[in-house]
PDB file of N, CA and C in Angstrom:
ATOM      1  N   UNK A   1     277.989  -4.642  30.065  1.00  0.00           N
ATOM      2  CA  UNK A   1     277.554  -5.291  31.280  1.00  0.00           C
ATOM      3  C   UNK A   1     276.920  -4.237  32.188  1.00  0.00           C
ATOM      4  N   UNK A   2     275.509  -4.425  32.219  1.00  0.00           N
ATOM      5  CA  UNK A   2     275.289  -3.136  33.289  1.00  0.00           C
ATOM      6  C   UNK A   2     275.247  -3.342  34.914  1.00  0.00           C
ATOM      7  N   UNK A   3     275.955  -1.991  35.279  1.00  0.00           N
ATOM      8  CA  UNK A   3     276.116  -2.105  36.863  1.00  0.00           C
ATOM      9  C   UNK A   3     275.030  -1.645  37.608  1.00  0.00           C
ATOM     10  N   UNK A   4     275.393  -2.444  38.715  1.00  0.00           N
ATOM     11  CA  UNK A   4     273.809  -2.683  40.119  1.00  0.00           C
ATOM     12  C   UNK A   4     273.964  -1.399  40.053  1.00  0.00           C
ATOM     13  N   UNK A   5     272.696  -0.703  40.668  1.00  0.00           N
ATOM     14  CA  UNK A   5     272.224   0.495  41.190  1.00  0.00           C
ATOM     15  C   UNK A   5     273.096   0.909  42.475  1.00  0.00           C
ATOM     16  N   UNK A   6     273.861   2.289  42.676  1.00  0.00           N
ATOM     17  CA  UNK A   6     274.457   2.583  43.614  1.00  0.00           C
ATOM     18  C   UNK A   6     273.815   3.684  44.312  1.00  0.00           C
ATOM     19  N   UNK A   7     274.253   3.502  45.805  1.00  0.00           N
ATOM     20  CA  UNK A   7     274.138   4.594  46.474  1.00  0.00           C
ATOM     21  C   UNK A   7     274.780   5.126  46.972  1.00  0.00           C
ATOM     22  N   UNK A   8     274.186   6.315  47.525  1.00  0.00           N
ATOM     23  CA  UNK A   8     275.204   6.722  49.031  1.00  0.00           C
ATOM     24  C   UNK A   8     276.611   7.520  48.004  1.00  0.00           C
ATOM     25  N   UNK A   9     277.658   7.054  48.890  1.00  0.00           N
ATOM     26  CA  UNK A   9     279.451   7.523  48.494  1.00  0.00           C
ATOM     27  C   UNK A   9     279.811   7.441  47.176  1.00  0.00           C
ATOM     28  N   UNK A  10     279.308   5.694  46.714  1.00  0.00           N
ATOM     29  CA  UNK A  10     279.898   5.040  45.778  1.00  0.00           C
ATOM     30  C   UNK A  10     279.261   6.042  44.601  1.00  0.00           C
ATOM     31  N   UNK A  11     277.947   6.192  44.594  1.00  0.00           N
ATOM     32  CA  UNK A  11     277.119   6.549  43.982  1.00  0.00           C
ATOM     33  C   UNK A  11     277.695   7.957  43.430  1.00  0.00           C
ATOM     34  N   UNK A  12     277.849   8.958  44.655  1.00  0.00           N
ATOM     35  CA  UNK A  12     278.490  10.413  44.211  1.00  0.00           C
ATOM     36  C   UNK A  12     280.055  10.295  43.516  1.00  0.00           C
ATOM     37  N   UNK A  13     280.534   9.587  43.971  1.00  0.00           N
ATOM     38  CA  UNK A  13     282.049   9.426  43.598  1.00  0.00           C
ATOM     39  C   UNK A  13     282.100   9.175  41.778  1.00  0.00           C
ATOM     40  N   UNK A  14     280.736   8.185  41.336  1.00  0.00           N
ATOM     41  CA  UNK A  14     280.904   8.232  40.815  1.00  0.00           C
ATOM     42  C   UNK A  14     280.122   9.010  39.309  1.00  0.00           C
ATOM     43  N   UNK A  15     279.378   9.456  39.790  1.00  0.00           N
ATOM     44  CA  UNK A  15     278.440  10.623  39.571  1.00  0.00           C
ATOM     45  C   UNK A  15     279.465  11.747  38.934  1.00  0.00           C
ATOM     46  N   UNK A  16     280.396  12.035  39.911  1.00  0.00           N
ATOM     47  CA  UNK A  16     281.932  12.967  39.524  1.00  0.00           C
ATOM     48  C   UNK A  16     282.496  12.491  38.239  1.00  0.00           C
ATOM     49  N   UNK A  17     282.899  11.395  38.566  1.00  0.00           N
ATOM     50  CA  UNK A  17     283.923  10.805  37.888  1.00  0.00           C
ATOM     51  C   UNK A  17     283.165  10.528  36.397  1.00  0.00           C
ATOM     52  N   UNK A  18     282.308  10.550  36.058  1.00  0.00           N
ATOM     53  CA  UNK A  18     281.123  10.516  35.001  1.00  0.00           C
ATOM     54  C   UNK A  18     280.899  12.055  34.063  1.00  0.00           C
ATOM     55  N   UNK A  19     280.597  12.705  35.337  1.00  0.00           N
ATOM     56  CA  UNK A  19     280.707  14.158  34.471  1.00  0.00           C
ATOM     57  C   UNK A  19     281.503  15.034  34.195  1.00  0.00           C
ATOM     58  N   UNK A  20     282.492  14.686  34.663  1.00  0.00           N
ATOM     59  CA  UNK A  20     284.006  15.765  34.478  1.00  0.00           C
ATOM     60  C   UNK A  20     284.336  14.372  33.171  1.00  0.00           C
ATOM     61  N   UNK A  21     283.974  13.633  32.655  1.00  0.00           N
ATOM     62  CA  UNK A  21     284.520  12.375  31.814  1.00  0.00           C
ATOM     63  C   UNK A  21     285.562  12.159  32.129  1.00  0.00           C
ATOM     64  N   UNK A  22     286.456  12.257  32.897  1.00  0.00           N
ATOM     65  CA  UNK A  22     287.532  11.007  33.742  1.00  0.00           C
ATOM     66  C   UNK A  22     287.319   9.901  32.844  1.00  0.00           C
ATOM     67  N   UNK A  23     286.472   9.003  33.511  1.00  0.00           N
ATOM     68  CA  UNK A  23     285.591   7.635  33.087  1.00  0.00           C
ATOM     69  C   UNK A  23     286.097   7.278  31.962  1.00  0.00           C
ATOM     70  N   UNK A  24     285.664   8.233  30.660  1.00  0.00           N
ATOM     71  CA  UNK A  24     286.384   8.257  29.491  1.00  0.00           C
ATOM     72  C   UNK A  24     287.424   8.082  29.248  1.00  0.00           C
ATOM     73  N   UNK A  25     288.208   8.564  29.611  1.00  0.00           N
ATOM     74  CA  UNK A  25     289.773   8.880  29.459  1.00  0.00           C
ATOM     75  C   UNK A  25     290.055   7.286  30.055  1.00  0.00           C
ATOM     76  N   UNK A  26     289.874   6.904  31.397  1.00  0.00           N
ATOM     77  CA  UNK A  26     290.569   5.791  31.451  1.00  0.00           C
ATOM     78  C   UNK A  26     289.840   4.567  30.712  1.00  0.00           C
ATOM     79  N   UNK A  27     289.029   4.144  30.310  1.00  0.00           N
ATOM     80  CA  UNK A  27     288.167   3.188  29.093  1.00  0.00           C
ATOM     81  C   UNK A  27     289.330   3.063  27.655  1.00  0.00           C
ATOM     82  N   UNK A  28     289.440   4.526  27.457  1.00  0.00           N
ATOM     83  CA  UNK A  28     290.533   4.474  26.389  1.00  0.00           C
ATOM     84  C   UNK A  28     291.796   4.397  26.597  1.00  0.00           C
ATOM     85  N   UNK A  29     292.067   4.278  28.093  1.00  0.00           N
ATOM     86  CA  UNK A  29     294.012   3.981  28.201  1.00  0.00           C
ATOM     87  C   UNK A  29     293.479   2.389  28.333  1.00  0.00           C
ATOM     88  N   UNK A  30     292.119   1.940  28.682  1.00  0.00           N
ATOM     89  CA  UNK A  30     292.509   0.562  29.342  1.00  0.00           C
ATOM     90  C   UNK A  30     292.263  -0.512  28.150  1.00  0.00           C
ATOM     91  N   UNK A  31     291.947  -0.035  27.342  1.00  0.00           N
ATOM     92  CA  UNK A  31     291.962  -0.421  26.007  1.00  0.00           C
ATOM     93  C   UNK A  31     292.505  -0.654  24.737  1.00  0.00           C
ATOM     94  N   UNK A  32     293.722   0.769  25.116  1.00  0.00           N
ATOM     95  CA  UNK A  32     294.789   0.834  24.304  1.00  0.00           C
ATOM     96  C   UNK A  32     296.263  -0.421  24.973  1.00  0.00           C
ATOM     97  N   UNK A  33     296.023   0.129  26.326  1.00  0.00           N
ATOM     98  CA  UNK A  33     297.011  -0.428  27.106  1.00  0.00           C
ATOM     99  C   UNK A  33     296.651  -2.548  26.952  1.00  0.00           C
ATOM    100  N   UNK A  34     295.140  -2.416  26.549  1.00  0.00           N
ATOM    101  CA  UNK A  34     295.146  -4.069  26.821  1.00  0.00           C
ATOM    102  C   UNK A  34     295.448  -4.402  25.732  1.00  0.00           C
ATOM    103  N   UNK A  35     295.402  -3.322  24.269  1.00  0.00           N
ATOM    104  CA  UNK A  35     296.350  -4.056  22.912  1.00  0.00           C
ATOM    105  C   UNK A  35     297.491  -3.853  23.313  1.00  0.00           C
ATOM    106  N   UNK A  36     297.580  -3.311  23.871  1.00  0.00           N
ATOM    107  CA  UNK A  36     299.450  -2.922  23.853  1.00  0.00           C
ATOM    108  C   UNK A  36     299.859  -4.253  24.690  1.00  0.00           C
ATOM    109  N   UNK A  37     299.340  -4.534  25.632  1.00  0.00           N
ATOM    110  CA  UNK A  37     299.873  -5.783  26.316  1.00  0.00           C
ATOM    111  C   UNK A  37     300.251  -6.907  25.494  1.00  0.00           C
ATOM    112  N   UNK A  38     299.599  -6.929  24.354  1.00  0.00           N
ATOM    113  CA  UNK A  38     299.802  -8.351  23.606  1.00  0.00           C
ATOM    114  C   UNK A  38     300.868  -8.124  22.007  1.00  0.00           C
ATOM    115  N   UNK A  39     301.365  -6.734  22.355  1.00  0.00           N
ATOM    116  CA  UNK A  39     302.811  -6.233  21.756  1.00  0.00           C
ATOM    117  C   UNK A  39     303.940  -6.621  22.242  1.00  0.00           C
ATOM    118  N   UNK A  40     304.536  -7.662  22.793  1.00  0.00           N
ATOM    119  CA  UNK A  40     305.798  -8.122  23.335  1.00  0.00           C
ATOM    120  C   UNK A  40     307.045  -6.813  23.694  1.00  0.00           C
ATOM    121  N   UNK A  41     306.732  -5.853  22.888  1.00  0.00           N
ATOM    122  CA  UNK A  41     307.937  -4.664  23.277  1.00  0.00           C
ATOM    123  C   UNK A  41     307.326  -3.593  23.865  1.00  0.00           C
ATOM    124  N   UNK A  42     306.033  -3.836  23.785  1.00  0.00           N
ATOM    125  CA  UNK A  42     305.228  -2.608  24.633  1.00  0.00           C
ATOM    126  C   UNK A  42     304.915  -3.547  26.144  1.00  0.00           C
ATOM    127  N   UNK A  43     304.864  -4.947  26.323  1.00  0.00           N
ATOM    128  CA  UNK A  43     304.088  -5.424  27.659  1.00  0.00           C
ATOM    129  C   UNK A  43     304.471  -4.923  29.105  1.00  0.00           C
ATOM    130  N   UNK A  44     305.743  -4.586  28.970  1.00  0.00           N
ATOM    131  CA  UNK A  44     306.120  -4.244  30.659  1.00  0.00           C
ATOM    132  C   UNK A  44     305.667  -2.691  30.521  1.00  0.00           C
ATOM    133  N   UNK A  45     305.660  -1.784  30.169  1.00  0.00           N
ATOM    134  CA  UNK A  45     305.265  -0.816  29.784  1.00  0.00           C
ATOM    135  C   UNK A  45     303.451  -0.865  30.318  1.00  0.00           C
ATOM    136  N   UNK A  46     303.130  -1.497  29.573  1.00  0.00           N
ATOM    137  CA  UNK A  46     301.340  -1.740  29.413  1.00  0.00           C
ATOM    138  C   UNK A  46     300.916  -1.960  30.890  1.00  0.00           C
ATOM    139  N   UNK A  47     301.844  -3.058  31.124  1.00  0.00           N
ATOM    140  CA  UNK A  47     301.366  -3.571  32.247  1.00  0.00           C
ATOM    141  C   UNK A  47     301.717  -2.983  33.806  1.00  0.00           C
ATOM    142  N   UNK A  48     303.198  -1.875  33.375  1.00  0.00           N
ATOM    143  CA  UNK A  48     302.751  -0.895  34.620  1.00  0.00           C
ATOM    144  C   UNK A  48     301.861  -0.027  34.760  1.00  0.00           C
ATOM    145  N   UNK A  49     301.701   0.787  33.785  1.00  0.00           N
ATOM    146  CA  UNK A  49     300.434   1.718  33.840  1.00  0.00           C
ATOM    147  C   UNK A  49     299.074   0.735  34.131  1.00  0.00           C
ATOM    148  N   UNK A  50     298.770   0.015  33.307  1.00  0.00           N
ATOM    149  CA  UNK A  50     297.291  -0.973  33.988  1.00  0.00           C
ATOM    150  C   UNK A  50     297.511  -1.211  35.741  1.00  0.00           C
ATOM    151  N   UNK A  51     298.494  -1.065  36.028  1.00  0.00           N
ATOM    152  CA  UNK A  51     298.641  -1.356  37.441  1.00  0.00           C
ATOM    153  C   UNK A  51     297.896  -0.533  38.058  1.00  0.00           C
ATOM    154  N   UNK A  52     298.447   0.957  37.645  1.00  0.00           N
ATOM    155  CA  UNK A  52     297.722   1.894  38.597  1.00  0.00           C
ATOM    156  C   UNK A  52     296.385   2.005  38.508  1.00  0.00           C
ATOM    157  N   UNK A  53     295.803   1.536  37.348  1.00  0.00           N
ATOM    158  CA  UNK A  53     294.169   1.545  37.467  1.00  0.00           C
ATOM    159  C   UNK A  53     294.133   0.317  38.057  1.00  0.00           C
ATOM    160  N   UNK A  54     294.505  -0.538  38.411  1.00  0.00           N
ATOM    161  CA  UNK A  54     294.038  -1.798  38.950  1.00  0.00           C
ATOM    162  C   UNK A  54     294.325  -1.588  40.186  1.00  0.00           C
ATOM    163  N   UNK A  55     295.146  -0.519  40.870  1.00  0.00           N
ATOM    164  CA  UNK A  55     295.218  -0.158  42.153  1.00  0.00           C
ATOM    165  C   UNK A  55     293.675   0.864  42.547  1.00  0.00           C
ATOM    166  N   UNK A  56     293.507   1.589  41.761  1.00  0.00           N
ATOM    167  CA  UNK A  56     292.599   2.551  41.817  1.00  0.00           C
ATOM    168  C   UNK A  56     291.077   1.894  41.946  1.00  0.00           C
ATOM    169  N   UNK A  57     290.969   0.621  41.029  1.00  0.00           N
ATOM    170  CA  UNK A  57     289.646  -0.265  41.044  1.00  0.00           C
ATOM    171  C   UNK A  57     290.003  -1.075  42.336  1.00  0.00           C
ATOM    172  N   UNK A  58     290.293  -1.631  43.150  1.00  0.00           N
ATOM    173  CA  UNK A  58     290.392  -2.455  44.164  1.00  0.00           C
ATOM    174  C   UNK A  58     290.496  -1.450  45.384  1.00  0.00           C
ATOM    175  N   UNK A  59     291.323   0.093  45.316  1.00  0.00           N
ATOM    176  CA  UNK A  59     290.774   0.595  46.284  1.00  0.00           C
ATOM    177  C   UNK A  59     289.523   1.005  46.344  1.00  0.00           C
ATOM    178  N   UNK A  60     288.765   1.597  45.448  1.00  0.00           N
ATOM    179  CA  UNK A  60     287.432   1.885  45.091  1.00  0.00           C
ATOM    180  C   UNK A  60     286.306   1.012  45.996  1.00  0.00           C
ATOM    181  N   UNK A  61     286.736  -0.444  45.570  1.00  0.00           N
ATOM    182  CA  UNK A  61     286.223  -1.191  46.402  1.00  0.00           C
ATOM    183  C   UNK A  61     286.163  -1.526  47.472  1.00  0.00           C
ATOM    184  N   UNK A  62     287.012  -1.654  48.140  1.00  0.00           N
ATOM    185  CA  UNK A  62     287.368  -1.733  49.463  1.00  0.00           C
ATOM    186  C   UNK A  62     287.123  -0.721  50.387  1.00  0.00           C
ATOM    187  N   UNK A  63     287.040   0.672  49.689  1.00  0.00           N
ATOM    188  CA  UNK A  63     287.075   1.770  50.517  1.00  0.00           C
ATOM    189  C   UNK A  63     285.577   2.593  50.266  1.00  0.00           C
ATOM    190  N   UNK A  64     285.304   2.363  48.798  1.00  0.00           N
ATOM    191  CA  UNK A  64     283.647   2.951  49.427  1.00  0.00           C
ATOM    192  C   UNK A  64     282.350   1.739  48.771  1.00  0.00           C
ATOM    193  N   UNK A  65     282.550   1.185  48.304  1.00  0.00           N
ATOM    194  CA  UNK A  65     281.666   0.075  48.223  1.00  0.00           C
ATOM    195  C   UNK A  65     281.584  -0.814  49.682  1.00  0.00           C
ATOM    196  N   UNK A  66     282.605  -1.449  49.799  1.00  0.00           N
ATOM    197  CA  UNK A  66     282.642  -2.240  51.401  1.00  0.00           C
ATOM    198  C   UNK A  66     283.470  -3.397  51.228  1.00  0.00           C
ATOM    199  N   UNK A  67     283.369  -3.841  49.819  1.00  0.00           N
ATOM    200  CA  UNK A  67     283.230  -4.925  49.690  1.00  0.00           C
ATOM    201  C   UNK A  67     283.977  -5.235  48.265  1.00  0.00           C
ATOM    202  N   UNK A  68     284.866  -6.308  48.166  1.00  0.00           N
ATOM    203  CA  UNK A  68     285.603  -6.890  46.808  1.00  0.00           C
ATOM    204  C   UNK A  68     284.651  -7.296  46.174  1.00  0.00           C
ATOM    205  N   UNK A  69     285.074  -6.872  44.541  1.00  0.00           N
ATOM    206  CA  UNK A  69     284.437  -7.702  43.961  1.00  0.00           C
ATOM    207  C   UNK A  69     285.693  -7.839  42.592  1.00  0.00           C
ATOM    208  N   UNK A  70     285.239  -7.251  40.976  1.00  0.00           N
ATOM    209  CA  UNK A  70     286.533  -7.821  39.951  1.00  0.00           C
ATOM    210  C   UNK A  70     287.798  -7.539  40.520  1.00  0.00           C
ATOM    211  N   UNK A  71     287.810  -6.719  41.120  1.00  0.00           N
ATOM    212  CA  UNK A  71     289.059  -5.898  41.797  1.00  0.00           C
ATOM    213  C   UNK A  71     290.315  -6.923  41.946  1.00  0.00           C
ATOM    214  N   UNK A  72     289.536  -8.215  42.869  1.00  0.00           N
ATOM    215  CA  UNK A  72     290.437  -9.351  43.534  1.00  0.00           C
ATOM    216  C   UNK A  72     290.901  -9.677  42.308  1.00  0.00           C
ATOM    217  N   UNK A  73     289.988 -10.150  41.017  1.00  0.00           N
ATOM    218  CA  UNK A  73     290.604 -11.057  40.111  1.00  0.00           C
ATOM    219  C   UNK A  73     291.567 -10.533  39.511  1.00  0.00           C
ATOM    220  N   UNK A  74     291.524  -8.641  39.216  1.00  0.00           N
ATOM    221  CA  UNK A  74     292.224  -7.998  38.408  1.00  0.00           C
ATOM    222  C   UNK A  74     293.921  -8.191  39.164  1.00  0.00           C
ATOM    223  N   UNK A  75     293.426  -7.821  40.178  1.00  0.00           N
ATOM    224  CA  UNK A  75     294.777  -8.304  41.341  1.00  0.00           C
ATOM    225  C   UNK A  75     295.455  -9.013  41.078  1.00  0.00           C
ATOM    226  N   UNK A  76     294.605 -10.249  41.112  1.00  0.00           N
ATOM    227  CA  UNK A  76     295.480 -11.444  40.811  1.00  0.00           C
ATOM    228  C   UNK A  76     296.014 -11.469  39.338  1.00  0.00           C
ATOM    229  N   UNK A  77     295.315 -11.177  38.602  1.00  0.00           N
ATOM    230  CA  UNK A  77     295.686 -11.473  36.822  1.00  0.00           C
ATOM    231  C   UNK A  77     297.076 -10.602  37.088  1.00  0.00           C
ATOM    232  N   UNK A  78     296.873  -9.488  37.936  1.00  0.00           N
ATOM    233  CA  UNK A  78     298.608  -8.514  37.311  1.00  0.00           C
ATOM    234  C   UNK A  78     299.436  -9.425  37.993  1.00  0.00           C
ATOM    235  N   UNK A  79     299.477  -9.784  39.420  1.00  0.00           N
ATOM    236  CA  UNK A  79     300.376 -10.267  39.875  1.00  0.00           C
ATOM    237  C   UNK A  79     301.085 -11.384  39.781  1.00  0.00           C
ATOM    238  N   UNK A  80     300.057 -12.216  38.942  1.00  0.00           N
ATOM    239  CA  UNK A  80     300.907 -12.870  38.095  1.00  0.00           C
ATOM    240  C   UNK A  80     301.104 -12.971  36.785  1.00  0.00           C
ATOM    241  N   UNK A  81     301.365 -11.941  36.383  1.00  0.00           N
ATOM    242  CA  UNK A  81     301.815 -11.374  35.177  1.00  0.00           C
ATOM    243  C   UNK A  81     303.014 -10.624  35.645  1.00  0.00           C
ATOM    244  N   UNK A  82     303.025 -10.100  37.026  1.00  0.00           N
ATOM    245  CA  UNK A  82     304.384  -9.809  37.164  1.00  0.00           C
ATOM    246  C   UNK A  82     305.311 -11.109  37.344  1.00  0.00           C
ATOM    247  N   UNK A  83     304.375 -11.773  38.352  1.00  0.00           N
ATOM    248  CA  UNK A  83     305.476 -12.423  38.718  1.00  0.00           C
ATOM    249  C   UNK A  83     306.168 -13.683  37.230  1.00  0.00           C
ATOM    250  N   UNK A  84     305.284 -13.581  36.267  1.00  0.00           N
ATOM    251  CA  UNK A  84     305.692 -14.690  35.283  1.00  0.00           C
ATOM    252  C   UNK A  84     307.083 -14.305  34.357  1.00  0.00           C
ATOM    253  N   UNK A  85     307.282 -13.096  34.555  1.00  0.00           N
ATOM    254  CA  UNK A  85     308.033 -11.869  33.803  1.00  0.00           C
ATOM    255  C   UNK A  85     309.029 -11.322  35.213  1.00  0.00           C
ATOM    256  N   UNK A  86     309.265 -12.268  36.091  1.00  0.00           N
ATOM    257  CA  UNK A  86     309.477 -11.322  37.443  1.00  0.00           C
ATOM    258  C   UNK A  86     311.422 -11.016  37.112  1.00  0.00           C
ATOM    259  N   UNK A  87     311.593 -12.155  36.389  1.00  0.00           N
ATOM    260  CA  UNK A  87     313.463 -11.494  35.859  1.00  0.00           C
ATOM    261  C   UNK A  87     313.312 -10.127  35.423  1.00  0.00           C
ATOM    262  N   UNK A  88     312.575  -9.874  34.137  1.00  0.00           N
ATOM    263  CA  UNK A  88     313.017  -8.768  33.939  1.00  0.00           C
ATOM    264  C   UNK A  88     312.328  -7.584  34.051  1.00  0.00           C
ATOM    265  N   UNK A  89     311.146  -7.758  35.419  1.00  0.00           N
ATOM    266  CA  UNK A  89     310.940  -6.698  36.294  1.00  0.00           C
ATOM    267  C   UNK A  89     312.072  -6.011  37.116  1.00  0.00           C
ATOM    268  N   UNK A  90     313.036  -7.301  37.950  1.00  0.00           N
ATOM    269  CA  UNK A  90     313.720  -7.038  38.495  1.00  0.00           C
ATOM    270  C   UNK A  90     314.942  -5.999  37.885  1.00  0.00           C
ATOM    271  N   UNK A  91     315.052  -6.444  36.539  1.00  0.00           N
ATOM    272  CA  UNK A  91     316.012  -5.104  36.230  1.00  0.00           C
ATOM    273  C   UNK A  91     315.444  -4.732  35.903  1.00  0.00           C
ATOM    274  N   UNK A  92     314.599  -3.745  35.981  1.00  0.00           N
ATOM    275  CA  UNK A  92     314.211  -2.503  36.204  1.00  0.00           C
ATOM    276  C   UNK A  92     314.605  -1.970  37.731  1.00  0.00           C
ATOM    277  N   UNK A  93     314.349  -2.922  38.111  1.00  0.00           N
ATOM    278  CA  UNK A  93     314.432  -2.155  39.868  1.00  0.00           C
ATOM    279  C   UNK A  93     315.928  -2.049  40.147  1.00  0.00           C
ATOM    280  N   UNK A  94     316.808  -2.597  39.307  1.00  0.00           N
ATOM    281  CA  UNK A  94     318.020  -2.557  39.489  1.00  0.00           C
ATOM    282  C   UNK A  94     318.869  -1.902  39.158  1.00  0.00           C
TER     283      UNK A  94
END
């Protein structure tokens, strides 16, 4: 899917994040982590780590784009994925 033309912040930020290959590295956790999600003994696992990139894509947005965009949906897809699983999130926290 190719992305709109950026400028400005968004643009350098990600200019960085491109040539040090970061970028890379998370493509292949978010990939491994989205088979792993559909492993029943790996999912709570999968699905905390995807969190933190799904924290990282929605701040991205909000903070140098301006503006939401997949970010919201990704949001929503975890949160209720926690909450569908929310028993035995809770022990964990317990």
């Amino acid at each position: 899917m190719p992305l709109p033309p950026m400028e400005g912040d968004p643009a350098t930020f990600m200019g960085v994040l491109y040539s040090t290959g970061y970028l890379s590295v998370i493509k292949v956790l978010e990939i491994v982590l989205g088979i792993t999600l559909l492993i029943p003994r790996f999912k709570k696992l999968s699905l905390i780590i995807l969190t933190s990139i799904v924290i990282n894509i929605i701040l991205f947005e909000l903070l140098m784009v301006g503006s939401p965009g997949i970010g919201l949906l990704l949001v929503a897809l975890t949160c209720f994925s926690f909450y569908s699983d929310r028993k035995e999130y809770i022990k964990l926290i317990k």
